[in-house]
C-alpha atoms as a PDB file:
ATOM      1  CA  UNK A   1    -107.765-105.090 -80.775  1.00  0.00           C
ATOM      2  CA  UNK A   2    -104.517-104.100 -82.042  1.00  0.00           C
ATOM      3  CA  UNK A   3    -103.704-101.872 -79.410  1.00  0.00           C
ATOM      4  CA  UNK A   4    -104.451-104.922 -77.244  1.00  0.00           C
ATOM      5  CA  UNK A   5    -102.434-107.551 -78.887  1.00  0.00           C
ATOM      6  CA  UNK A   6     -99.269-104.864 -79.184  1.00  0.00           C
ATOM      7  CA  UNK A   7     -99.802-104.681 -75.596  1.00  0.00           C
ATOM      8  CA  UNK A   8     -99.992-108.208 -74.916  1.00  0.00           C
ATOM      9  CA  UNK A   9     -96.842-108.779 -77.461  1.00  0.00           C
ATOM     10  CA  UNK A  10     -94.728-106.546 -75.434  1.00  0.00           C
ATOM     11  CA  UNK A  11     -95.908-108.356 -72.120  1.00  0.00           C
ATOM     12  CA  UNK A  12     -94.497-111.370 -73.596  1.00  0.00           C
ATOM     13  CA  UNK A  13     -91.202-109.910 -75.049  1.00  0.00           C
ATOM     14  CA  UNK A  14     -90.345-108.145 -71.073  1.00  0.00           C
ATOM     15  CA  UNK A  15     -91.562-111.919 -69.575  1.00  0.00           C
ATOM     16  CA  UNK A  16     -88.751-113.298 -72.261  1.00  0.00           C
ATOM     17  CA  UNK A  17     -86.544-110.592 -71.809  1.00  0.00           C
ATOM     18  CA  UNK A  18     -86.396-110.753 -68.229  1.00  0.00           C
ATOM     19  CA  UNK A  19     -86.340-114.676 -67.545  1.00  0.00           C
ATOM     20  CA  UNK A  20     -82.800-114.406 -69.792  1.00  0.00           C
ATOM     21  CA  UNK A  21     -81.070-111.344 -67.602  1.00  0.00           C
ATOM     22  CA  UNK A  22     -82.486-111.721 -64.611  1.00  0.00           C
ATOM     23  CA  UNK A  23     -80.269-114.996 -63.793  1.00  0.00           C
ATOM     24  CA  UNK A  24     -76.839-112.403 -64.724  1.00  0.00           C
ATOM     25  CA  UNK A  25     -78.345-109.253 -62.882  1.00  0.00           C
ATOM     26  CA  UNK A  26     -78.766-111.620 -59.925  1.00  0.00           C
ATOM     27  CA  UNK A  27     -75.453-113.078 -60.443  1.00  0.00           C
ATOM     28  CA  UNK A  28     -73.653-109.219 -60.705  1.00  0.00           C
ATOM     29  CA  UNK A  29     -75.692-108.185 -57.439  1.00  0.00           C
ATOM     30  CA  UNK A  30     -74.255-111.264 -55.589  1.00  0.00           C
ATOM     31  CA  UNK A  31     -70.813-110.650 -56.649  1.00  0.00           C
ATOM     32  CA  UNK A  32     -70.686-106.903 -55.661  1.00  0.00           C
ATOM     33  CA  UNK A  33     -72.778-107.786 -52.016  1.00  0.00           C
ATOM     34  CA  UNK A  34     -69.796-110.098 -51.860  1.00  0.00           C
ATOM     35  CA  UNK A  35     -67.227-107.865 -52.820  1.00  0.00           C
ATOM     36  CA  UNK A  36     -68.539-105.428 -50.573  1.00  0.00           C
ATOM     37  CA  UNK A  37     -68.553-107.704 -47.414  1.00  0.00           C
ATOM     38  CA  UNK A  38     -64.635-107.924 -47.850  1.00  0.00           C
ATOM     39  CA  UNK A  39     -64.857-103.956 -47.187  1.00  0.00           C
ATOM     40  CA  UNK A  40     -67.173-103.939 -44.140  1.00  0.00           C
ATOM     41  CA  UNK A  41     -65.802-102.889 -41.008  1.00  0.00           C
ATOM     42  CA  UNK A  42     -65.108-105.100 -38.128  1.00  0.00           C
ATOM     43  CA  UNK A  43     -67.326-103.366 -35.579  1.00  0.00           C
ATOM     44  CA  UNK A  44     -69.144-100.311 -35.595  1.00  0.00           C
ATOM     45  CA  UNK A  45     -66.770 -98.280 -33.127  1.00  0.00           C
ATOM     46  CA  UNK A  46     -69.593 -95.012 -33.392  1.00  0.00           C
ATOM     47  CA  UNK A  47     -72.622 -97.085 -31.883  1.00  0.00           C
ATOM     48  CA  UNK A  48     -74.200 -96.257 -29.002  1.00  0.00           C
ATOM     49  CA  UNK A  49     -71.613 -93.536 -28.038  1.00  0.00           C
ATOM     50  CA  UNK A  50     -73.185 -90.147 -27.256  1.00  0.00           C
ATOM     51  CA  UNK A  51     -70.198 -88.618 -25.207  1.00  0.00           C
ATOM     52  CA  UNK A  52     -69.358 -85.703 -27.284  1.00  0.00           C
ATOM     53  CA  UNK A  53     -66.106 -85.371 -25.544  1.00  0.00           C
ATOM     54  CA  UNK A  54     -64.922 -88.641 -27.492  1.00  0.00           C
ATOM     55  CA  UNK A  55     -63.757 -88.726 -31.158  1.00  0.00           C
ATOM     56  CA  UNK A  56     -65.915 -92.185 -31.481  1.00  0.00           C
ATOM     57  CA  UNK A  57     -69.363 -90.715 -30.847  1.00  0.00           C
ATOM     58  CA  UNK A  58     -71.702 -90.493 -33.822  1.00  0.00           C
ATOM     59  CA  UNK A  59     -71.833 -86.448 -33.782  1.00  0.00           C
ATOM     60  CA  UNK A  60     -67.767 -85.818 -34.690  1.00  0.00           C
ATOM     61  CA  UNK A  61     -68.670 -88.908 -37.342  1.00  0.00           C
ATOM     62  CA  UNK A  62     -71.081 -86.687 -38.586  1.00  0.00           C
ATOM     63  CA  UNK A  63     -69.122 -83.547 -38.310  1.00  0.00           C
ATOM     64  CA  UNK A  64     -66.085 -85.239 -40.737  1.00  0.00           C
ATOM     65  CA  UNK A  65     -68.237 -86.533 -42.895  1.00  0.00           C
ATOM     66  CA  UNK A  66     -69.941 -82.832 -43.671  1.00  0.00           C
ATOM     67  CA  UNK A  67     -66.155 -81.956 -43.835  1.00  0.00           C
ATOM     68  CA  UNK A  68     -65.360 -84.133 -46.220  1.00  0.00           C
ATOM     69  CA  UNK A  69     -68.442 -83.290 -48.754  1.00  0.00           C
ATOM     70  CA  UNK A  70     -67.555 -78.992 -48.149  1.00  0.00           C
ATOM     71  CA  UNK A  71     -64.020 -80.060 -49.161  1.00  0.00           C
ATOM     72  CA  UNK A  72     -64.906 -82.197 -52.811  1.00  0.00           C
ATOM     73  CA  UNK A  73     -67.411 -79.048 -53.647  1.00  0.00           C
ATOM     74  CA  UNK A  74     -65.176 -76.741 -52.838  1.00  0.00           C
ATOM     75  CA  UNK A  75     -62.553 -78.789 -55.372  1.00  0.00           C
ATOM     76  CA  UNK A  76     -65.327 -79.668 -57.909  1.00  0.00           C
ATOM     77  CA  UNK A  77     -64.693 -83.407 -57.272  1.00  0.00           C
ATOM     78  CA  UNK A  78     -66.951 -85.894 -57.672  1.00  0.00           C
ATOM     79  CA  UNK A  79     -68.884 -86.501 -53.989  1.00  0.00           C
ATOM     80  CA  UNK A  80     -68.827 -90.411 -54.181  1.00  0.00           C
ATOM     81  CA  UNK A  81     -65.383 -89.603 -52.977  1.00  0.00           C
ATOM     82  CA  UNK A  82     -66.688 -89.197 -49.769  1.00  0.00           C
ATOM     83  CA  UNK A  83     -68.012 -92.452 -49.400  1.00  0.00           C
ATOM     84  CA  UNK A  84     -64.553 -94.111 -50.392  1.00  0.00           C
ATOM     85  CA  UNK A  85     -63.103 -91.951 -47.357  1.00  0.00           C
ATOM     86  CA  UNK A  86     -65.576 -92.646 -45.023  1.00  0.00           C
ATOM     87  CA  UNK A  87     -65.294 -96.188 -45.617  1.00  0.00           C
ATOM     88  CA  UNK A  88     -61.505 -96.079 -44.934  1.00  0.00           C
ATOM     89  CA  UNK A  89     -61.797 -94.103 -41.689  1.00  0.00           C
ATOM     90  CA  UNK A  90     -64.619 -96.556 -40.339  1.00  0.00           C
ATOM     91  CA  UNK A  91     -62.545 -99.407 -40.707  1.00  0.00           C
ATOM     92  CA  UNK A  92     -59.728 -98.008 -40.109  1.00  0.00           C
ATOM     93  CA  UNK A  93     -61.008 -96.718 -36.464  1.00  0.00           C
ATOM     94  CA  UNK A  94     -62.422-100.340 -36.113  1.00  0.00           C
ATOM     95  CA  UNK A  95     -58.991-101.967 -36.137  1.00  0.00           C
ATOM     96  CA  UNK A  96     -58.305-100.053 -33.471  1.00  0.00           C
ATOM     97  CA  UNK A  97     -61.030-100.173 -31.541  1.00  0.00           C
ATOM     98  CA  UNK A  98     -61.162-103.945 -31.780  1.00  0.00           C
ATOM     99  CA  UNK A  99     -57.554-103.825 -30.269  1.00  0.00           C
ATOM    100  CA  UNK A 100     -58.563-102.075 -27.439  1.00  0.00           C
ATOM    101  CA  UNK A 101     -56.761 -98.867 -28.463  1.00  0.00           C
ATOM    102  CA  UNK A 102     -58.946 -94.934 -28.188  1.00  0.00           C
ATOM    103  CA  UNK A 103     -58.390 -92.677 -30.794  1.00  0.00           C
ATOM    104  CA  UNK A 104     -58.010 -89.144 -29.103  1.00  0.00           C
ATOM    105  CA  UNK A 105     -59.104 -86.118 -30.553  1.00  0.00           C
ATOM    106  CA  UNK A 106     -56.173 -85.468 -32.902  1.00  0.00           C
ATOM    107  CA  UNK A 107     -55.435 -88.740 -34.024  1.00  0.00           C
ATOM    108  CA  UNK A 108     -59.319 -89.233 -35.257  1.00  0.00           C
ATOM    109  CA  UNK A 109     -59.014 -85.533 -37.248  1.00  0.00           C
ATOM    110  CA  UNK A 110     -55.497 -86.677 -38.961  1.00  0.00           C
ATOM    111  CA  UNK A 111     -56.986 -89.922 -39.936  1.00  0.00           C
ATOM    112  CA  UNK A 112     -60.336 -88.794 -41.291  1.00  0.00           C
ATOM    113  CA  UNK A 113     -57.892 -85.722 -43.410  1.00  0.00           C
ATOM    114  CA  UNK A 114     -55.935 -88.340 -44.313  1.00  0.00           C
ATOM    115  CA  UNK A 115     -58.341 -91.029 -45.416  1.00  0.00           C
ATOM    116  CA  UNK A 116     -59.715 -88.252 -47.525  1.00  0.00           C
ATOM    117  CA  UNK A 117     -56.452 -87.186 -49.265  1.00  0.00           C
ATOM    118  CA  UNK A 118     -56.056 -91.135 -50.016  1.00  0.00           C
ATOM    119  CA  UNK A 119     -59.828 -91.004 -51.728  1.00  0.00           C
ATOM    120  CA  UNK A 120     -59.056 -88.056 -53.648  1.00  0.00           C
ATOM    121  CA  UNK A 121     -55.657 -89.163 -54.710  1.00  0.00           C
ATOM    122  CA  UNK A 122     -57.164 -93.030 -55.734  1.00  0.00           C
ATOM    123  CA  UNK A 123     -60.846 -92.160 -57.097  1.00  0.00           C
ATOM    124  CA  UNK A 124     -61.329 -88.818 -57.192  1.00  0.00           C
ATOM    125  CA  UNK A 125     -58.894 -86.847 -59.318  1.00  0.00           C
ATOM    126  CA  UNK A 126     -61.663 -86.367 -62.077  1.00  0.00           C
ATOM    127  CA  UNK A 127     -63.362 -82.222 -62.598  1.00  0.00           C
ATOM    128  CA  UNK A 128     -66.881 -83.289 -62.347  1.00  0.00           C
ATOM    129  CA  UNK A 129     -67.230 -79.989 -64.954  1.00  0.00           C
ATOM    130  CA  UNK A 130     -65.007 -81.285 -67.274  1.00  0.00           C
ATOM    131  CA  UNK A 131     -64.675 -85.154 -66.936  1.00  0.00           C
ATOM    132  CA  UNK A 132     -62.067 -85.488 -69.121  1.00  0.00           C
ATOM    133  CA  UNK A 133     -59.652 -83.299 -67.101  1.00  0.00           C
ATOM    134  CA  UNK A 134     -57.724 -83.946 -63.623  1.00  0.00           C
ATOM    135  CA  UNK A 135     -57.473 -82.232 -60.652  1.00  0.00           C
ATOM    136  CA  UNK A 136     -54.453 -82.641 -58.321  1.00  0.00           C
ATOM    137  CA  UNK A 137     -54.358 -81.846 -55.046  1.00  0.00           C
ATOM    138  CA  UNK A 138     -51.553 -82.035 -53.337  1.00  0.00           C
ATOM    139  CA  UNK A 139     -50.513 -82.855 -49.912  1.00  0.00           C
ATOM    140  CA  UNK A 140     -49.769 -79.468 -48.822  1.00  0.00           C
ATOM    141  CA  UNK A 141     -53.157 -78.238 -49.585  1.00  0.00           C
ATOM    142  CA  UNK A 142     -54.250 -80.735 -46.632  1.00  0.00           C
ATOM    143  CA  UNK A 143     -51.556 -79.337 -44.503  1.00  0.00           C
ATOM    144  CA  UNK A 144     -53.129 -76.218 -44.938  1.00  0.00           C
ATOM    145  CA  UNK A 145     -56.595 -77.222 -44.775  1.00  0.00           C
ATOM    146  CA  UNK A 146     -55.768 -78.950 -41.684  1.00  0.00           C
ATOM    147  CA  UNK A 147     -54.578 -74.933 -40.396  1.00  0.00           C
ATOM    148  CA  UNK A 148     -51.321 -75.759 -40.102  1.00  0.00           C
ATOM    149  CA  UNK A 149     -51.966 -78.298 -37.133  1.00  0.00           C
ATOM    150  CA  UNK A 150     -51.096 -81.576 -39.039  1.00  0.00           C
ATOM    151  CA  UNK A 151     -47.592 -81.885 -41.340  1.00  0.00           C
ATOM    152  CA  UNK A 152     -47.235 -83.181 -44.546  1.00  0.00           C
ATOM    153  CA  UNK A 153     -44.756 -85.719 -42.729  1.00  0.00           C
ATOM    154  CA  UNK A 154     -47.835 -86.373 -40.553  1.00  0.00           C
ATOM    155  CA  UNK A 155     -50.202 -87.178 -43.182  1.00  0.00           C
ATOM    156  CA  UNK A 156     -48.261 -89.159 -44.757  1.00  0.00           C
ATOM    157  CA  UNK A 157     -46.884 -91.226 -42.044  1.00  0.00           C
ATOM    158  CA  UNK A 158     -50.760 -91.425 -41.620  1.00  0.00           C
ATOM    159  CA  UNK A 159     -51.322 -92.454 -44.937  1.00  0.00           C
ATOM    160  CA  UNK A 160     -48.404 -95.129 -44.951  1.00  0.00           C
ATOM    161  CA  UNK A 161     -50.094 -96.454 -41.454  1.00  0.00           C
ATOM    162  CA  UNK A 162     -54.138 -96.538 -43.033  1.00  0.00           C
ATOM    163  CA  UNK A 163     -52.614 -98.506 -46.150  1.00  0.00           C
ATOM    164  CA  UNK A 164     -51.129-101.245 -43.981  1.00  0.00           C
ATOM    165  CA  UNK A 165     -53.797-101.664 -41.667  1.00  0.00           C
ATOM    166  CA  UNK A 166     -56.415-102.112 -44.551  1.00  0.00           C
ATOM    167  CA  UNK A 167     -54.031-104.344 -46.300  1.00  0.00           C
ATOM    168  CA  UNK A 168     -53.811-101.948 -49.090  1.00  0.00           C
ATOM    169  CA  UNK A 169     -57.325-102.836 -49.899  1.00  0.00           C
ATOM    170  CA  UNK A 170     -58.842 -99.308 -51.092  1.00  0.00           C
ATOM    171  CA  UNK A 171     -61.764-100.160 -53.995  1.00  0.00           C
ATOM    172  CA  UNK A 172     -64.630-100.697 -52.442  1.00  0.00           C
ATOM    173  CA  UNK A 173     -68.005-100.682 -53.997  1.00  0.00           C
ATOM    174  CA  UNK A 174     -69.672 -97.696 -53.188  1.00  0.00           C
ATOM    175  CA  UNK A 175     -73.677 -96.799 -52.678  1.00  0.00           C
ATOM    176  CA  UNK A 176     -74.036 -95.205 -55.860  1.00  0.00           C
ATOM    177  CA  UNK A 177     -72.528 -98.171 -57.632  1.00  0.00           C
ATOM    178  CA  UNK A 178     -75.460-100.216 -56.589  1.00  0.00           C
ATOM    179  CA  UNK A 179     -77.940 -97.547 -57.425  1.00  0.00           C
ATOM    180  CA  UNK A 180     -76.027 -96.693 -61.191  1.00  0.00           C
ATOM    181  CA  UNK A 181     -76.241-100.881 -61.318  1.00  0.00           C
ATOM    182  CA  UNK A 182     -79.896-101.657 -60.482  1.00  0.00           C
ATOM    183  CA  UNK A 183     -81.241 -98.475 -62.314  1.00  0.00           C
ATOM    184  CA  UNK A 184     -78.484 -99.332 -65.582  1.00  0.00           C
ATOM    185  CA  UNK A 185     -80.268-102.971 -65.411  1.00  0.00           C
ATOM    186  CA  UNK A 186     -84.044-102.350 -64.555  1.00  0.00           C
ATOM    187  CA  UNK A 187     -84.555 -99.422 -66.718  1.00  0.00           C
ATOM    188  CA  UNK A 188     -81.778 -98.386 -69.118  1.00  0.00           C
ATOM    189  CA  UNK A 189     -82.502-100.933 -71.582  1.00  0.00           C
ATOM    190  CA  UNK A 190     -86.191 -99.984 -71.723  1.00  0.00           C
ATOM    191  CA  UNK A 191     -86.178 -96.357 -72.395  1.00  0.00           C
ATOM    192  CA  UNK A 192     -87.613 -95.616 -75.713  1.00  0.00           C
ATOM    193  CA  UNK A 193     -88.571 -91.932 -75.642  1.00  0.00           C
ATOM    194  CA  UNK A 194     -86.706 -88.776 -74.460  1.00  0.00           C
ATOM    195  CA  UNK A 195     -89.114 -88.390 -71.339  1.00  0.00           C
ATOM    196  CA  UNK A 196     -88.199 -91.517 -70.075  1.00  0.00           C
ATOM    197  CA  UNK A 197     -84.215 -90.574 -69.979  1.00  0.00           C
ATOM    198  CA  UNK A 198     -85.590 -87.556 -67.839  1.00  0.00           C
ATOM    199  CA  UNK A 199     -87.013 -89.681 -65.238  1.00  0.00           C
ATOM    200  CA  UNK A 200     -84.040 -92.270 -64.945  1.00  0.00           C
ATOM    201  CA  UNK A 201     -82.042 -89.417 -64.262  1.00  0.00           C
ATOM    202  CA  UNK A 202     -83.718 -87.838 -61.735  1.00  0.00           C
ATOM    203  CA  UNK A 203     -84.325 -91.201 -59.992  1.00  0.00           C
ATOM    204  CA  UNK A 204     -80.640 -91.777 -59.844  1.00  0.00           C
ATOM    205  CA  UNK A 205     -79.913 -88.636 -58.502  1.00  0.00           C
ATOM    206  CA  UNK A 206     -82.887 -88.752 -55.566  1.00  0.00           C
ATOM    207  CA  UNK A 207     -81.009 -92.124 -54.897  1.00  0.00           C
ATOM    208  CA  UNK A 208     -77.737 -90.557 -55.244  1.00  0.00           C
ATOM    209  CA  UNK A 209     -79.061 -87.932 -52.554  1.00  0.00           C
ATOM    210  CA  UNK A 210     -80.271 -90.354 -50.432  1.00  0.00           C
ATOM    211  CA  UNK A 211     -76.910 -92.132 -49.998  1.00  0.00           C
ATOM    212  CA  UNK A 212     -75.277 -89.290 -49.271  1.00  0.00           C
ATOM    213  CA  UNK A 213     -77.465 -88.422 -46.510  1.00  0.00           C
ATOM    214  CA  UNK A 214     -76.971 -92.236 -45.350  1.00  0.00           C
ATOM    215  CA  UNK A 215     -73.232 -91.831 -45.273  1.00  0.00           C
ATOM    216  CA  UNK A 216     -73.115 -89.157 -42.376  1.00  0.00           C
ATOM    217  CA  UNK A 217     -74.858 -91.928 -39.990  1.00  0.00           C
ATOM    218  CA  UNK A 218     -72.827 -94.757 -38.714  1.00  0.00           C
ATOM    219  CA  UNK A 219     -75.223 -97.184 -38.383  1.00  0.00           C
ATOM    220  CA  UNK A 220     -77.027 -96.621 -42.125  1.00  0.00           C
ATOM    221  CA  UNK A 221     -73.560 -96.552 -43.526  1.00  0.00           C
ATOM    222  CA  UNK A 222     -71.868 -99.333 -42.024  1.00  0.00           C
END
């Protein structure tokens, strides 16, 4: 009996508990969709394009965005970079698309190498060993990455060019945020032995996984 009414008194503090938050949770999810549709691209220039011998076919996408994730492990930085970057080139290549405009081979590699370097240099400066240390990478270590095809002057004319074009809007929300928020709001608050921690933390990082994975396919990602 006492097992039973402890049980039934906590069923009645999570109904109380949740008819309070519930209204704000759905309230912060509604602002960040909204947020995020400010960040969406205009078009998905990658669909339906299986020409190899283009820039805009989902396999160079793909390609980049592998790029991208050997280039923040190789730097220790923090891989939700990537996702910043990736959102950058896709809109980005979008504009242009929607103009009528083809990105060639080179332009589409200095763009996505650029796009990176602006990620880095905006949200991603931070040792994911030692978060309260920075990381700089400069724009010469891009030059050099890039094998001495692209110029510093050409990445950052680049850079200059992607900054306009988006309207110097660079913060989007990111997948993870929305996994961090949902798992901070549905579980955090109720973890009341050690175990528990365990098992948040390995739920966010399956999710975290998982949206990495999504972020190397145009049509999950977009």
């Amino acid at each position: 009996p006492v097992v039973a009414r402890t049980q039934k008194e906590m069923s009645m503090q999570w109904g109380q508990e949740r008819a309070e938050w519930f209204p704000l949770l759905k309230g912060q999810l509604e602002a960040m969709l909204s947020r995020e549709s400010v960040y969406v691209p205009m078009m998905n220039p990658f669909a339906a394009k299986e020409d190899d011998s283009s820039p805009l076919c989902e396999s160079w996408r793909q390609k980049i965005c592998e790029w991208c994730f050997d280039v923040v492990d190789h730097y220790k930085f923090d891989r939700e970079v990537v996702s910043y970057a990736l959102n950058y080139l896709d809109r980005s290549v979008a504009m242009v698309a929607s103009m009528g405009d083809n990105e060639t081979k080179v332009s589409f590699q200095l763009k996505a190498m650029t796009c990176l370097y602006l990620a880095i240099k905006l949200h991603g400066e931070t040792n994911v060993q030692c978060p309260h240390s920075r990381i700089k990478l400069s724009i010469s270590t891009f030059s050099t990455l890039s094998r001495g095809m692209f110029s510093t002057g050409d990445i950052e004319k680049t850079e200059r060019e992607i900054l306009q074009s988006l309207s110097w809007m660079m913060n989007p929300p990111t997948p993870v945020n929305f996994v961090a928020h949902l798992l901070h709001q549905f579980m955090v608050p109720y973890i009341t032995h050690h175990h528990q921690t365990k098992v948040v933390s390995n739920i966010y990082d399956q999710g975290r996984y998982l949206t990495e994975l999504c972020s190397c396919t145009s049509e999950l990602f977009i």
